[in-house]
Protein backbone atom coordinates (compact mmCIF):
# COMPACT_ATOMS: atom_id res chain seq x y z
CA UNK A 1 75.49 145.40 89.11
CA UNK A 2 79.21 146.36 88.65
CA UNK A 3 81.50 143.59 86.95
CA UNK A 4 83.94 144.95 89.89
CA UNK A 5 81.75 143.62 92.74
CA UNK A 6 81.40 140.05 91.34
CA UNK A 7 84.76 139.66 90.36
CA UNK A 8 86.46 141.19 92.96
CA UNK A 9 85.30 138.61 95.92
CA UNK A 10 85.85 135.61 93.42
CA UNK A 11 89.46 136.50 93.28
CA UNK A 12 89.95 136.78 97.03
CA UNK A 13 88.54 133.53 98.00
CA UNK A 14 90.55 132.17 95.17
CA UNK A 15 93.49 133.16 96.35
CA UNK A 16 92.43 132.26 99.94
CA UNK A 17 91.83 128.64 98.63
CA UNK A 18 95.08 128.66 97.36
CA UNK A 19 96.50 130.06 100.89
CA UNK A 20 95.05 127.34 102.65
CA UNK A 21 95.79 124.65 100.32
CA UNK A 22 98.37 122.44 102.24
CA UNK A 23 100.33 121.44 99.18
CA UNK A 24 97.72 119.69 97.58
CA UNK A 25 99.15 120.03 93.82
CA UNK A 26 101.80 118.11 92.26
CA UNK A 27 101.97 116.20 95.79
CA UNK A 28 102.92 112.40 95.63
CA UNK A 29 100.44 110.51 96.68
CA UNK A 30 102.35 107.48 98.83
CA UNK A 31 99.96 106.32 101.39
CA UNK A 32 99.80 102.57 100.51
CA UNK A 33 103.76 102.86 99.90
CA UNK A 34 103.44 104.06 103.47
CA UNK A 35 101.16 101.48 104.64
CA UNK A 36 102.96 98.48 103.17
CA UNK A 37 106.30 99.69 104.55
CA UNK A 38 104.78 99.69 107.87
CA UNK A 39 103.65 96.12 107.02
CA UNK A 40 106.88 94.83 106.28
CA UNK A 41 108.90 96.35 108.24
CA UNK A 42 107.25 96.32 111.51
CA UNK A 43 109.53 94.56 113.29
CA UNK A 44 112.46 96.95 112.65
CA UNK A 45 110.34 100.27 113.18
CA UNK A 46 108.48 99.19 116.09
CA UNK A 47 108.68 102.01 119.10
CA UNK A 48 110.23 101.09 122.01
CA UNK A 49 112.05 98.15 121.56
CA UNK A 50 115.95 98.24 120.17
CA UNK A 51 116.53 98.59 116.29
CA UNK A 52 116.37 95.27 114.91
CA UNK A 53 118.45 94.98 111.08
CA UNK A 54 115.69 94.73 108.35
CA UNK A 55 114.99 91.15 106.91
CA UNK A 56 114.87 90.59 103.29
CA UNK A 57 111.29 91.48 102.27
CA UNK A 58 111.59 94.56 104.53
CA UNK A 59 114.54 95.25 101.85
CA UNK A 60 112.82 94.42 98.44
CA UNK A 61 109.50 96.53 98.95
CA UNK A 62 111.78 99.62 100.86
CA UNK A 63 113.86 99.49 97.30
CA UNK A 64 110.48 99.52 95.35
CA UNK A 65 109.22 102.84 97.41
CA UNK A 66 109.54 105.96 97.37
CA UNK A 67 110.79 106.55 100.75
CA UNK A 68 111.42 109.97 101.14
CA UNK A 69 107.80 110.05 100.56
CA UNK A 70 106.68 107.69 103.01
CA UNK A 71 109.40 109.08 105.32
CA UNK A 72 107.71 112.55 104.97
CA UNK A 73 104.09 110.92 105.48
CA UNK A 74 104.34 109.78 108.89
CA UNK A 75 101.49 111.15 110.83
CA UNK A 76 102.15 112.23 114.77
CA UNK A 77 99.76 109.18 115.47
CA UNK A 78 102.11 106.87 113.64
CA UNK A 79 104.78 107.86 115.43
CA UNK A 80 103.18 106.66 118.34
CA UNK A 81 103.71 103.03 116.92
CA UNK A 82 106.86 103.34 115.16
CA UNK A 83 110.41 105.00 115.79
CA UNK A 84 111.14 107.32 112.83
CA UNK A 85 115.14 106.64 113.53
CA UNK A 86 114.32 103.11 113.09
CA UNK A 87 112.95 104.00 109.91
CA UNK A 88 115.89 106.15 109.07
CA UNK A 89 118.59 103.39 110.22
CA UNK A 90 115.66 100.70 107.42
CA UNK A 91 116.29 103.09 104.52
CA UNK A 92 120.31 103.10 104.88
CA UNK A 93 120.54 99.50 105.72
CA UNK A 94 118.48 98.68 102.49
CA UNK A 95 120.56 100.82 100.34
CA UNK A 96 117.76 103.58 99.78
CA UNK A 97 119.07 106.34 102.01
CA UNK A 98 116.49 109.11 102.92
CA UNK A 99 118.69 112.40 102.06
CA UNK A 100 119.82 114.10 105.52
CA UNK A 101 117.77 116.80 106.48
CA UNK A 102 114.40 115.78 104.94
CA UNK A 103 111.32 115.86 106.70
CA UNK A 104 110.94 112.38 108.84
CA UNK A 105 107.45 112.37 110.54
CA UNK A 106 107.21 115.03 112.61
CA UNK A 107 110.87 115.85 113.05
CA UNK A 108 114.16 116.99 111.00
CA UNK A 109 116.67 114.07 110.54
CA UNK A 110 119.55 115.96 110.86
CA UNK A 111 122.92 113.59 111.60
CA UNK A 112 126.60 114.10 112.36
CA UNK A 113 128.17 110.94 111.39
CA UNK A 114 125.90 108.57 113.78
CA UNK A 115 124.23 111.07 115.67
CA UNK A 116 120.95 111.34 114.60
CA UNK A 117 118.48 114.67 116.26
């Protein structure tokens, strides 16, 4: 059988693969930096109720994260729990600013002064 014919298929589901590949390599993993920010933080991301400031241990573990990370993590069901501006407003009140214009859940945080889209 030709070398041509094997080879040739191999490549294009290779590159395919890589096509498809939703970022998969070199990709932080932060889900449990995700999870325990949710955890400590609950009461200042919670949906639907007015941003409350972020208590102390809400501070110390968003300082020890990677929150641009967890920021860019939020799933679309997660969002249904939490306010993603709340979690904006937790990272600059704890001194660990998520950089404007980053990925927040599903949405851009884009802000003009305190305007936040």
């Amino acid at each position: 059988m030709n070398t041509r014919v094997i080879i040739q298929p191999r490549v294009f589901a290779l590159v395919i693969t890589f096509c498809l590949m939703p970022r998969a390599w070199c990709e932080k993993d932060c889900h449990g930096e995700r999870l325990l920010f949710m955890h400590k933080c609950d009461l200042s991301i919670k949906r639907g109720i007015a941003y409350m400031h972020p208590n102390d241990n809400c501070c110390r573990t968003v300082r020890k994260i990677d929150m641009l990370c967890v920021c860019e993590s939020i799933t679309p069901q997660e969002e249904e729990r939490i306010d993603v501006h709340h979690a904006y407003f937790v990272s600059q009140d704890c001194h660990k600013p998520v950089p404007t214009g980053n990925k927040c859940g599903s949405n851009f945080l884009i802000h003009f002064g305190f305007l936040i889209i």
